[in-house]
N, C-alpha and C. Protein backbone atom coordinates (compact mmCIF):
# COMPACT_ATOMS: atom_id res chain seq x y z
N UNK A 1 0.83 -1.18 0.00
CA UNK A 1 0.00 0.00 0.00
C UNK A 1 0.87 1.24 0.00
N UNK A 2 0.51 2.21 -1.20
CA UNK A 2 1.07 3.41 -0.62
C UNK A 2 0.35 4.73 -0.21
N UNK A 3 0.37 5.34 0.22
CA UNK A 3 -0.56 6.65 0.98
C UNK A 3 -0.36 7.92 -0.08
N UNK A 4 -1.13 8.02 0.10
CA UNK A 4 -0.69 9.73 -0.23
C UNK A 4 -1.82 10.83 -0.03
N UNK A 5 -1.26 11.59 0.66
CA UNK A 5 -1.80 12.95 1.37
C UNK A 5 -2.69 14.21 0.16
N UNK A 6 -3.46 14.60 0.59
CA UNK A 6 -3.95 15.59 -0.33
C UNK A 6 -3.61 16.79 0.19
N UNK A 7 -3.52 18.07 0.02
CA UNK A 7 -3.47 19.25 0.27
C UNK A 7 -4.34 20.05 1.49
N UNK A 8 -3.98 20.30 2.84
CA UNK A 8 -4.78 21.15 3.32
C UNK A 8 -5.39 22.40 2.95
N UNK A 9 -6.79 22.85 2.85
CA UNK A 9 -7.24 23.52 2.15
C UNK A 9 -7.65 24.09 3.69
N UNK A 10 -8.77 25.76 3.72
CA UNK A 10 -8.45 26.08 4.37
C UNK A 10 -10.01 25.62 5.07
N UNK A 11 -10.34 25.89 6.16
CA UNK A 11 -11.08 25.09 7.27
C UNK A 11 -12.64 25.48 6.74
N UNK A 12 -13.75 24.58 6.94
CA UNK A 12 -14.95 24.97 6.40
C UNK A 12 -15.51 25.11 7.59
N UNK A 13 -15.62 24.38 8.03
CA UNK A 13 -16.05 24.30 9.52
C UNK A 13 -16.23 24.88 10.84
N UNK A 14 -16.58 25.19 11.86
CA UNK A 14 -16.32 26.13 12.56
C UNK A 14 -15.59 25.45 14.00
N UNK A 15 -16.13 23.80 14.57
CA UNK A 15 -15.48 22.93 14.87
C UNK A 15 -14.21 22.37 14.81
N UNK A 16 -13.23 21.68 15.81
CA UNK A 16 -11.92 21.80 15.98
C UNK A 16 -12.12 20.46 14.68
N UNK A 17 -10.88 20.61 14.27
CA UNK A 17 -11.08 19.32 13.04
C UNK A 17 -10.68 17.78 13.42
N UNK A 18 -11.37 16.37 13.36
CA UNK A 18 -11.58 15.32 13.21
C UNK A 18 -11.15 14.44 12.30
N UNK A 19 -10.30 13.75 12.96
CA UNK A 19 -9.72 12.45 11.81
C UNK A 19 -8.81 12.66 10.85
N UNK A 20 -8.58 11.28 10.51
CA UNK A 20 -7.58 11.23 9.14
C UNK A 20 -8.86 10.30 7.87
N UNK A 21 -9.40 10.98 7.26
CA UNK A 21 -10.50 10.51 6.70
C UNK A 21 -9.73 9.78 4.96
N UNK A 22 -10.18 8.94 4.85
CA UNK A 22 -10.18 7.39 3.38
C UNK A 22 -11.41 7.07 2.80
N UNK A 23 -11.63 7.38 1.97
CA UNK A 23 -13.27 7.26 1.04
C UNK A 23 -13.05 6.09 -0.05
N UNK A 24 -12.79 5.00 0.63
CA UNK A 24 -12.21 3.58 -0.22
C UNK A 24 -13.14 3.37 -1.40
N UNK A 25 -12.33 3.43 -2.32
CA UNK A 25 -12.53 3.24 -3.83
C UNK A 25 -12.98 1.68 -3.98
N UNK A 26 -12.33 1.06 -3.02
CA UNK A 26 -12.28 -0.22 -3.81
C UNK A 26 -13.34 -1.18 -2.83
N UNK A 27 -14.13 -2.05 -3.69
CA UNK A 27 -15.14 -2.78 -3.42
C UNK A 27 -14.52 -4.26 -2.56
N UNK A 28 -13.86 -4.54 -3.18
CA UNK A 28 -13.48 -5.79 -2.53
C UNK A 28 -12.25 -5.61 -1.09
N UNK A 29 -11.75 -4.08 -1.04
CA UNK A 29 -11.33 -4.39 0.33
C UNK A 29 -12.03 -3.75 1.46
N UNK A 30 -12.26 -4.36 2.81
CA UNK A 30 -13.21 -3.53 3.60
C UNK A 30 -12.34 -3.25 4.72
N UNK A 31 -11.24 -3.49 4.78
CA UNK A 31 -9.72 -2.99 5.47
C UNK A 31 -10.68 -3.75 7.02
N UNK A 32 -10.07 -5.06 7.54
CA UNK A 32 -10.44 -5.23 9.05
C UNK A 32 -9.25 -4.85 9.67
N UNK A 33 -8.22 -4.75 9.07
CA UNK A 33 -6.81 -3.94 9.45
C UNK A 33 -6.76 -2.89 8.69
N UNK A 34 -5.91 -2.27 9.95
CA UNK A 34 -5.41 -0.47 8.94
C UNK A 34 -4.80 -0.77 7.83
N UNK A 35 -4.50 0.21 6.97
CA UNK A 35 -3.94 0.23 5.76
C UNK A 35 -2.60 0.47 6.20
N UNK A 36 -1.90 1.17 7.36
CA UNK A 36 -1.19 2.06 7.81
C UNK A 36 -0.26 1.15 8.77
N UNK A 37 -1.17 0.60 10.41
CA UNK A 37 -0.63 0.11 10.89
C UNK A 37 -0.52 -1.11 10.88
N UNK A 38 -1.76 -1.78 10.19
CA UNK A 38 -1.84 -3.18 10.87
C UNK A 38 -2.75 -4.13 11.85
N UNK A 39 -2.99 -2.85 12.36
CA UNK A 39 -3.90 -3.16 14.20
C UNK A 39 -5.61 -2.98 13.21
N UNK A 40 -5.94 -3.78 14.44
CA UNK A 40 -7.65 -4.69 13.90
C UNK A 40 -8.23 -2.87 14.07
N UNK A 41 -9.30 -3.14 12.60
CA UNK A 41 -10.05 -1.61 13.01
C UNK A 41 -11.14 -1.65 13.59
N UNK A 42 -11.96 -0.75 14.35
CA UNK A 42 -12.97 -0.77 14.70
C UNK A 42 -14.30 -0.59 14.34
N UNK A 43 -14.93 -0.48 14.29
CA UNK A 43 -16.49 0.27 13.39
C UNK A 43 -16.74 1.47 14.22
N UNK A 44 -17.34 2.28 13.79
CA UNK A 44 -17.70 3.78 14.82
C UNK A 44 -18.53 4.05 13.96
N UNK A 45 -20.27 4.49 14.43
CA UNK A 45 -21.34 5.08 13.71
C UNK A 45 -21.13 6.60 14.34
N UNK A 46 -21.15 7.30 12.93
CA UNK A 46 -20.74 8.83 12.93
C UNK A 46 -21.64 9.54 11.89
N UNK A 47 -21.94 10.46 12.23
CA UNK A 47 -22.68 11.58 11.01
C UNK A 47 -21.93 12.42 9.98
N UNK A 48 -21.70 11.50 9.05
CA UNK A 48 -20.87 12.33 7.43
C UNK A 48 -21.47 13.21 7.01
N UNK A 49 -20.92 14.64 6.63
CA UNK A 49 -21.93 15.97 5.70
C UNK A 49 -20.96 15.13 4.78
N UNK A 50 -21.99 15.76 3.78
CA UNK A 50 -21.75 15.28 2.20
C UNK A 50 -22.43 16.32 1.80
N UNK A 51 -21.61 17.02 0.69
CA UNK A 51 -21.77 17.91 -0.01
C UNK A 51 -21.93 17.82 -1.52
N UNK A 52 -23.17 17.61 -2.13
CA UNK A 52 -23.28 16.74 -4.05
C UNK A 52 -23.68 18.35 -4.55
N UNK A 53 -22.96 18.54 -5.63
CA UNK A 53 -23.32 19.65 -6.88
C UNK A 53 -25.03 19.62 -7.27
N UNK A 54 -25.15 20.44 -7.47
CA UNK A 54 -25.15 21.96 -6.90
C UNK A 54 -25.82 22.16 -5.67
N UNK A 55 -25.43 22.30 -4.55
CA UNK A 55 -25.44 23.34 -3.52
C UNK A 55 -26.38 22.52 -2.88
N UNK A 56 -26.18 21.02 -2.58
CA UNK A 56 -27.07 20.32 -1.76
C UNK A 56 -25.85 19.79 -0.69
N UNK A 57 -25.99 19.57 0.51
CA UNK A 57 -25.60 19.28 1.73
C UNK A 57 -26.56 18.46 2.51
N UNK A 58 -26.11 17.43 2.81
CA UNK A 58 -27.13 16.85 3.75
C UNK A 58 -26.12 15.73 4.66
N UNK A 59 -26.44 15.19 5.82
CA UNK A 59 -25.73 14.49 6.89
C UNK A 59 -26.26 13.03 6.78
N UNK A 60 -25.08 11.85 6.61
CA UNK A 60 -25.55 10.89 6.69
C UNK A 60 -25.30 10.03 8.04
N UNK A 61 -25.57 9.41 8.96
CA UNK A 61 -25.03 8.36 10.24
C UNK A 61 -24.69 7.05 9.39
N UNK A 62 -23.43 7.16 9.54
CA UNK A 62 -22.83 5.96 8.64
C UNK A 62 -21.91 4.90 9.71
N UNK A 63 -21.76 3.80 9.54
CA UNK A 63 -21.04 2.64 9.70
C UNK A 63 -19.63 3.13 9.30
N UNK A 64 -18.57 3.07 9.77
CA UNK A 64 -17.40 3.46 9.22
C UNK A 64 -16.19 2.54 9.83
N UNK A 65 -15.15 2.10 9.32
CA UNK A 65 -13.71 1.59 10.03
C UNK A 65 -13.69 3.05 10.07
N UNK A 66 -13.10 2.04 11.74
CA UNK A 66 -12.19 3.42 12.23
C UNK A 66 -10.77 2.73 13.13
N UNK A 67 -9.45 3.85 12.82
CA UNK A 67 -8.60 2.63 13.61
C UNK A 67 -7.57 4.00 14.67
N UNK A 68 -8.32 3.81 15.97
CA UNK A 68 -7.76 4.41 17.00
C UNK A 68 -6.14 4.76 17.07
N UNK A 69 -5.60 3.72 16.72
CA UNK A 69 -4.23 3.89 16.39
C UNK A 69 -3.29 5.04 15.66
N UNK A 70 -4.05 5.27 14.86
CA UNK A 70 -3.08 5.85 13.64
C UNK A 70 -5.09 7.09 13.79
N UNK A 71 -5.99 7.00 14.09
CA UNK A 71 -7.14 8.39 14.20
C UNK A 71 -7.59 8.21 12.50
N UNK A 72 -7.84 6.81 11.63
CA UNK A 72 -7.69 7.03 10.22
C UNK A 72 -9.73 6.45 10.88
N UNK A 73 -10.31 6.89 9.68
CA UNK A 73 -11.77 7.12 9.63
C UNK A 73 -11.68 6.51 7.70
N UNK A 74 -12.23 5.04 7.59
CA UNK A 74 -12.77 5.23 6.38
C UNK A 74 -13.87 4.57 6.40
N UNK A 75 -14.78 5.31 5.06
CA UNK A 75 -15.73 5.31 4.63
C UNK A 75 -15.73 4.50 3.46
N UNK A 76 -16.24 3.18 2.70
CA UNK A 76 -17.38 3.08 1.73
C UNK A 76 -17.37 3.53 0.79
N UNK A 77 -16.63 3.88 -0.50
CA UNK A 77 -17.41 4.85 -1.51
C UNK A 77 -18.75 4.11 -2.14
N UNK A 78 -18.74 3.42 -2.35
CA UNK A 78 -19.61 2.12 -2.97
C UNK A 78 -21.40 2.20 -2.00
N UNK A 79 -20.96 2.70 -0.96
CA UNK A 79 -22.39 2.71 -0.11
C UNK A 79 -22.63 3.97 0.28
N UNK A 80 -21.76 5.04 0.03
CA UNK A 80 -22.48 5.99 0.29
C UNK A 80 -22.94 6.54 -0.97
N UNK A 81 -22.11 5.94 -2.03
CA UNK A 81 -22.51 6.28 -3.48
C UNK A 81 -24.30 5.58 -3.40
N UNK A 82 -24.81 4.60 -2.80
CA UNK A 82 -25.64 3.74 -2.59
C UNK A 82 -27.13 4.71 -2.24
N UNK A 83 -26.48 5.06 -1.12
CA UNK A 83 -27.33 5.54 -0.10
C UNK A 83 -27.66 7.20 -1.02
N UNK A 84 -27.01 7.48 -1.62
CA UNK A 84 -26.82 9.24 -2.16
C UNK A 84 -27.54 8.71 -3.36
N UNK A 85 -27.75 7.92 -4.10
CA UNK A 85 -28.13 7.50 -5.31
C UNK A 85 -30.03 7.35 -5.03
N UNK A 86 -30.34 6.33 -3.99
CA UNK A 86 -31.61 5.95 -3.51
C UNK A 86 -32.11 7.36 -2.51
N UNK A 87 -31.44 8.12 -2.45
CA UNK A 87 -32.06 9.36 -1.22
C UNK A 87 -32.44 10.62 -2.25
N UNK A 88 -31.29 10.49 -3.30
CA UNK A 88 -31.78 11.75 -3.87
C UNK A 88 -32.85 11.49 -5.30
N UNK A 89 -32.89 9.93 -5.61
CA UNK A 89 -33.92 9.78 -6.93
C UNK A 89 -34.94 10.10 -6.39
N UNK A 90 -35.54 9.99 -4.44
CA UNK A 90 -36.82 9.98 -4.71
C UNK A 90 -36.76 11.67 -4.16
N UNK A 91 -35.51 12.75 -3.88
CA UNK A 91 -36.12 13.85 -3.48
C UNK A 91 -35.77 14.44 -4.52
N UNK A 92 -34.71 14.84 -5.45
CA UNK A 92 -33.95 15.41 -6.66
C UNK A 92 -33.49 14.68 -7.49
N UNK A 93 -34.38 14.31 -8.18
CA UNK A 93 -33.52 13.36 -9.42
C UNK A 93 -32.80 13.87 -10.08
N UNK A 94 -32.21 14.96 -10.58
CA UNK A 94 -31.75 15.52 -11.50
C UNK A 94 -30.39 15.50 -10.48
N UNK A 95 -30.42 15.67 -9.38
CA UNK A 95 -28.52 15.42 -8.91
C UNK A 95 -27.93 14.13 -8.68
N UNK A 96 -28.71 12.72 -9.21
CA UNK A 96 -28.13 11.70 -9.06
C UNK A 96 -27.41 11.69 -9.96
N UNK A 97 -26.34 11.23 -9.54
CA UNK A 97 -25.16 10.45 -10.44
C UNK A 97 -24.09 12.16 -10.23
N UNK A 98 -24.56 13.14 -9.61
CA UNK A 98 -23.18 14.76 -9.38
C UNK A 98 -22.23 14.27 -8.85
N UNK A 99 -21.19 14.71 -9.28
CA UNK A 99 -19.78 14.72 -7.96
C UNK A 99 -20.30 15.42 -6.71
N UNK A 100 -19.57 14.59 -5.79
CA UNK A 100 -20.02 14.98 -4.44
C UNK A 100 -18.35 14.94 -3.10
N UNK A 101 -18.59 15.33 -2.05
CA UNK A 101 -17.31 15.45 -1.28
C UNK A 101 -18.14 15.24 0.06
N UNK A 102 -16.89 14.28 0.42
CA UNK A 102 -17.71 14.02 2.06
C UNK A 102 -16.65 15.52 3.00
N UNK A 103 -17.16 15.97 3.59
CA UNK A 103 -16.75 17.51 3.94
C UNK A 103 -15.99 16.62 5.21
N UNK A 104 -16.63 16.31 6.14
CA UNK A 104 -16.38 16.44 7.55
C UNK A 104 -17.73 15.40 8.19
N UNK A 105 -17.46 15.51 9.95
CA UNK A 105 -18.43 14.66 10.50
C UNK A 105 -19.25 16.02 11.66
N UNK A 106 -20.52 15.46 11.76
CA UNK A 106 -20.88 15.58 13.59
C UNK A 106 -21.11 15.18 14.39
N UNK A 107 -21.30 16.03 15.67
CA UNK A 107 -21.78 15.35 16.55
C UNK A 107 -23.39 15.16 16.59
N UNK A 108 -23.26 13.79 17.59
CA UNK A 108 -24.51 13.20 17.50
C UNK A 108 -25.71 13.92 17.92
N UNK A 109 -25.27 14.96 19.05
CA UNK A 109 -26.49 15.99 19.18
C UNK A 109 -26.97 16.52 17.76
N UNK A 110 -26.10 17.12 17.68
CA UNK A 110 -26.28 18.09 16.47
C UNK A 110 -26.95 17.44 15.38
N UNK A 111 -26.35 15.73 14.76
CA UNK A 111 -27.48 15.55 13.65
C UNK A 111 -28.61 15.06 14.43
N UNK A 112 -29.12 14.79 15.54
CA UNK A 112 -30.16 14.29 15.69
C UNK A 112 -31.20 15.56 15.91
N UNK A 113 -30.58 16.24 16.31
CA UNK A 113 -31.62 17.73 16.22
C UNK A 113 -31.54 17.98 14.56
N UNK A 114 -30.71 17.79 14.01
CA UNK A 114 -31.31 17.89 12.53
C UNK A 114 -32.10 17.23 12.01
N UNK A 115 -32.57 15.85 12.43
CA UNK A 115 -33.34 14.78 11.86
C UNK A 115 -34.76 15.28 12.23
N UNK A 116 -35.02 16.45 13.52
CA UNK A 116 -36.18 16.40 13.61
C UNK A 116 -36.36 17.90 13.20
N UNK A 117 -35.48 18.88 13.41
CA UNK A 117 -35.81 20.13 12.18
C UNK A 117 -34.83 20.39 11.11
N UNK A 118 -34.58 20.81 10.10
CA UNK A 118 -33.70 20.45 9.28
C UNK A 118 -32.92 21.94 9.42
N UNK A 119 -31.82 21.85 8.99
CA UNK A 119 -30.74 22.61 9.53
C UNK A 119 -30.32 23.41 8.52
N UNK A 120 -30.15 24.81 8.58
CA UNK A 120 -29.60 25.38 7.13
C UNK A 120 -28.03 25.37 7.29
N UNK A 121 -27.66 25.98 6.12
CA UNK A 121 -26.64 25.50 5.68
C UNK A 121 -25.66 26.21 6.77
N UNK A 122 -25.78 27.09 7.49
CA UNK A 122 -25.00 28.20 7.72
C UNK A 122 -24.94 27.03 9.49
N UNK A 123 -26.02 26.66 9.84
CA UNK A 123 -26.01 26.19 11.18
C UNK A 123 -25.27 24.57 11.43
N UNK A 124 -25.38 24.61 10.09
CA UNK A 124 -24.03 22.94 9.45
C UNK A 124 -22.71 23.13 9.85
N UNK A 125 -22.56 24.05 9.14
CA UNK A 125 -21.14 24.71 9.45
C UNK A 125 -20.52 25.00 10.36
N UNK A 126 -21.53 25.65 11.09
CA UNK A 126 -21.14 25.88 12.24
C UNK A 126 -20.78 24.73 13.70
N UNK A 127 -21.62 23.47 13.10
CA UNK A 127 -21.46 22.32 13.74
C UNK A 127 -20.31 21.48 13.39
N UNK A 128 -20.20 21.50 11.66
CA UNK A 128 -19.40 21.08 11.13
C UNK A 128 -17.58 20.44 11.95
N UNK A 129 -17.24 19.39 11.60
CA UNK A 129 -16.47 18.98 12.17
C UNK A 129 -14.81 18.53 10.49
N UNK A 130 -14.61 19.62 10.15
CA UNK A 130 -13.67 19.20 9.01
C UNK A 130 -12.83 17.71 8.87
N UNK A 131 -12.23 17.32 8.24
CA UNK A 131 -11.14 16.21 8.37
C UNK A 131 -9.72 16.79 8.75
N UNK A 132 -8.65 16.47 9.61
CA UNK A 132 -7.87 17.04 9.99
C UNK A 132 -6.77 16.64 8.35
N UNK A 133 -7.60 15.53 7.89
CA UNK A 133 -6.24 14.96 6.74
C UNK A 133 -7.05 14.18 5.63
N UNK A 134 -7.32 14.20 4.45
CA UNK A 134 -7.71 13.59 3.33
C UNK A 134 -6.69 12.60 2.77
N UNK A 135 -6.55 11.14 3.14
CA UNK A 135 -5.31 10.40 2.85
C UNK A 135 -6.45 9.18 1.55
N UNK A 136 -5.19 9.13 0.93
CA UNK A 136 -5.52 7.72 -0.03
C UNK A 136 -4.26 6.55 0.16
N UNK A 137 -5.06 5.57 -0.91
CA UNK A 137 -4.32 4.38 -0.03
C UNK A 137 -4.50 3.89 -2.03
N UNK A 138 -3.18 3.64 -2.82
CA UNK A 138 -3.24 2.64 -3.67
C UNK A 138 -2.66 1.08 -2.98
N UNK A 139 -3.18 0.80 -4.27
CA UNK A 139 -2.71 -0.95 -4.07
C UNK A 139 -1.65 -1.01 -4.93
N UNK A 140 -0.61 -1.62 -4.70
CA UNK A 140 0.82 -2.17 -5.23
C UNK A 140 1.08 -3.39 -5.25
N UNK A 141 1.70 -3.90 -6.02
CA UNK A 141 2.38 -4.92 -6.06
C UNK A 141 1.28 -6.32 -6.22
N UNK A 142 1.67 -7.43 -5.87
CA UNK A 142 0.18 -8.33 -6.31
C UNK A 142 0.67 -8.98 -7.57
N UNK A 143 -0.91 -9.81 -8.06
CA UNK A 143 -0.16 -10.96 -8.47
C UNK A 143 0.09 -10.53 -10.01
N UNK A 144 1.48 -10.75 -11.05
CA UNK A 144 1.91 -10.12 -12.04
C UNK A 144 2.58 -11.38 -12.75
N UNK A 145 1.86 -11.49 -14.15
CA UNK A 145 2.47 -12.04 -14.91
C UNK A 145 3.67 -11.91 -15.39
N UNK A 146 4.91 -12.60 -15.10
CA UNK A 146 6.16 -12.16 -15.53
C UNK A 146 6.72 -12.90 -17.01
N UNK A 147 6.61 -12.10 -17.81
CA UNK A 147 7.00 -12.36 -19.28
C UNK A 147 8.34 -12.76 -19.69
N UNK A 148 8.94 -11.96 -19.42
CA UNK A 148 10.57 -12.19 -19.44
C UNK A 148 11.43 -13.20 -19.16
N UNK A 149 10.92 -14.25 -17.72
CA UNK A 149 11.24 -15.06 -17.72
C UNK A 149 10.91 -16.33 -18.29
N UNK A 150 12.14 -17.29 -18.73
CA UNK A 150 12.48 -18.18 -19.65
C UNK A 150 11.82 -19.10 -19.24
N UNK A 151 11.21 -20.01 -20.17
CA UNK A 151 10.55 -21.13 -19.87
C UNK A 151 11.39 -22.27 -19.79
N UNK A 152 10.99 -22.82 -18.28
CA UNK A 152 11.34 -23.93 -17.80
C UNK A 152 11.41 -25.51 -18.75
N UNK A 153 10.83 -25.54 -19.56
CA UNK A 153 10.07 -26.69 -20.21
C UNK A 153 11.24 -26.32 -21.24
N UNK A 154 12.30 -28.09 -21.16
CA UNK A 154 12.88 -28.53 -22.15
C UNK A 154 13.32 -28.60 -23.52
C-alpha cells in the first residue's frame, strides 16, 4: 500500500477538526486492518456531511472503520454512493449520479436535532467537524504475470 496525502485547504467548519479521513474506492477491500498500521479496526457510527453539486448538503449516520491507532476514519465509496443515489432519486432526481465530497463529520447531538428540524446551511457549518487529513491508499504490487522469464520446459 502506498498513501498519499492531499493538500490542506483552508477550514470549512467552525469545529476543531476530526480524523484522518479514506473514502475507499475499492469494493473488494473492507480494510479489518489499517492500511497504515496493521492493528484490527474498529467500526464507529458517525454523522458524514456530504456535499453533491449543486449546492445540496445533507448528513448521513454511517457505519465506518475506524482505527484508533493511527485516528484514520474510512468510509465506503460504494455505499455511500448507494445511499446518495436511492435518497436523492426519490427527493432530486436531477442530482443523481453529481460529484459529491464528504466535507467532515458531527456530533450526535447536532445531527439528531437535525433529523427532527432540518438545519440550514449556515447552522451545518457551524457544527461542522472538518477532516484534519484527506489520505488515499493505492494498491501495489500483487499478483503479475512475468514475461521475461524463460521457460522452464525442455
Amino acid at each position: 500500500m502506498v498513501k498519499r496525502k492531499k493538500k490542506a485547504t483552508a477550514q470549512l467548519g467552525k469545529q476543531p477538526p476530526r480524523y484522518r479521513f479514506f473514502l475507499n474506492p475499492y469494493q473488494d477491500m473492507r480494510w479489518t486492518k489499517c492500511p497504515q498500521c496493521d492493528n484490527k479496526m474498529h467500526q464507529r457510527k458517525l454523522p458524514l456531511v456530504i456535499h453533491v453539486d449543486p449546492m445540496q448538503v445533507l448528513s448521513l449516520n454511517k457505519i465506518c472503520r475506524y482505527c484508533p491507532h493511527c485516528d484514520l476514519l474510512i468510509a465506503h465509496q460504494d455505499d455511500v454512493e448507494h445511499f446518495l443515489a436511492i435518497f436523492f432519486s426519490e427527493q432530486k432526481p436531477e442530482v443523481v449520479g453529481n460529484d459529491y465530497l464528504v466535507l467532515g463529520t458531527l456530533d450526535k447531538p447536532v445531527w439528531k436535532q437535525g433529523t427532527q428540524q432540518q438545519m440550514t446551511l449556515q447552522e451545518m457549518l457551524e457544527a461542522l467537524h472538518d477532516f484534519k487529513e484527506v489520505v488515499t491508499f493505492k494498491l501495489t504490487g500483487g499478483w503479475v504475470r512475468d514475461e521475461a522469464k524463460p521457460s522452464e520446459k525442455p
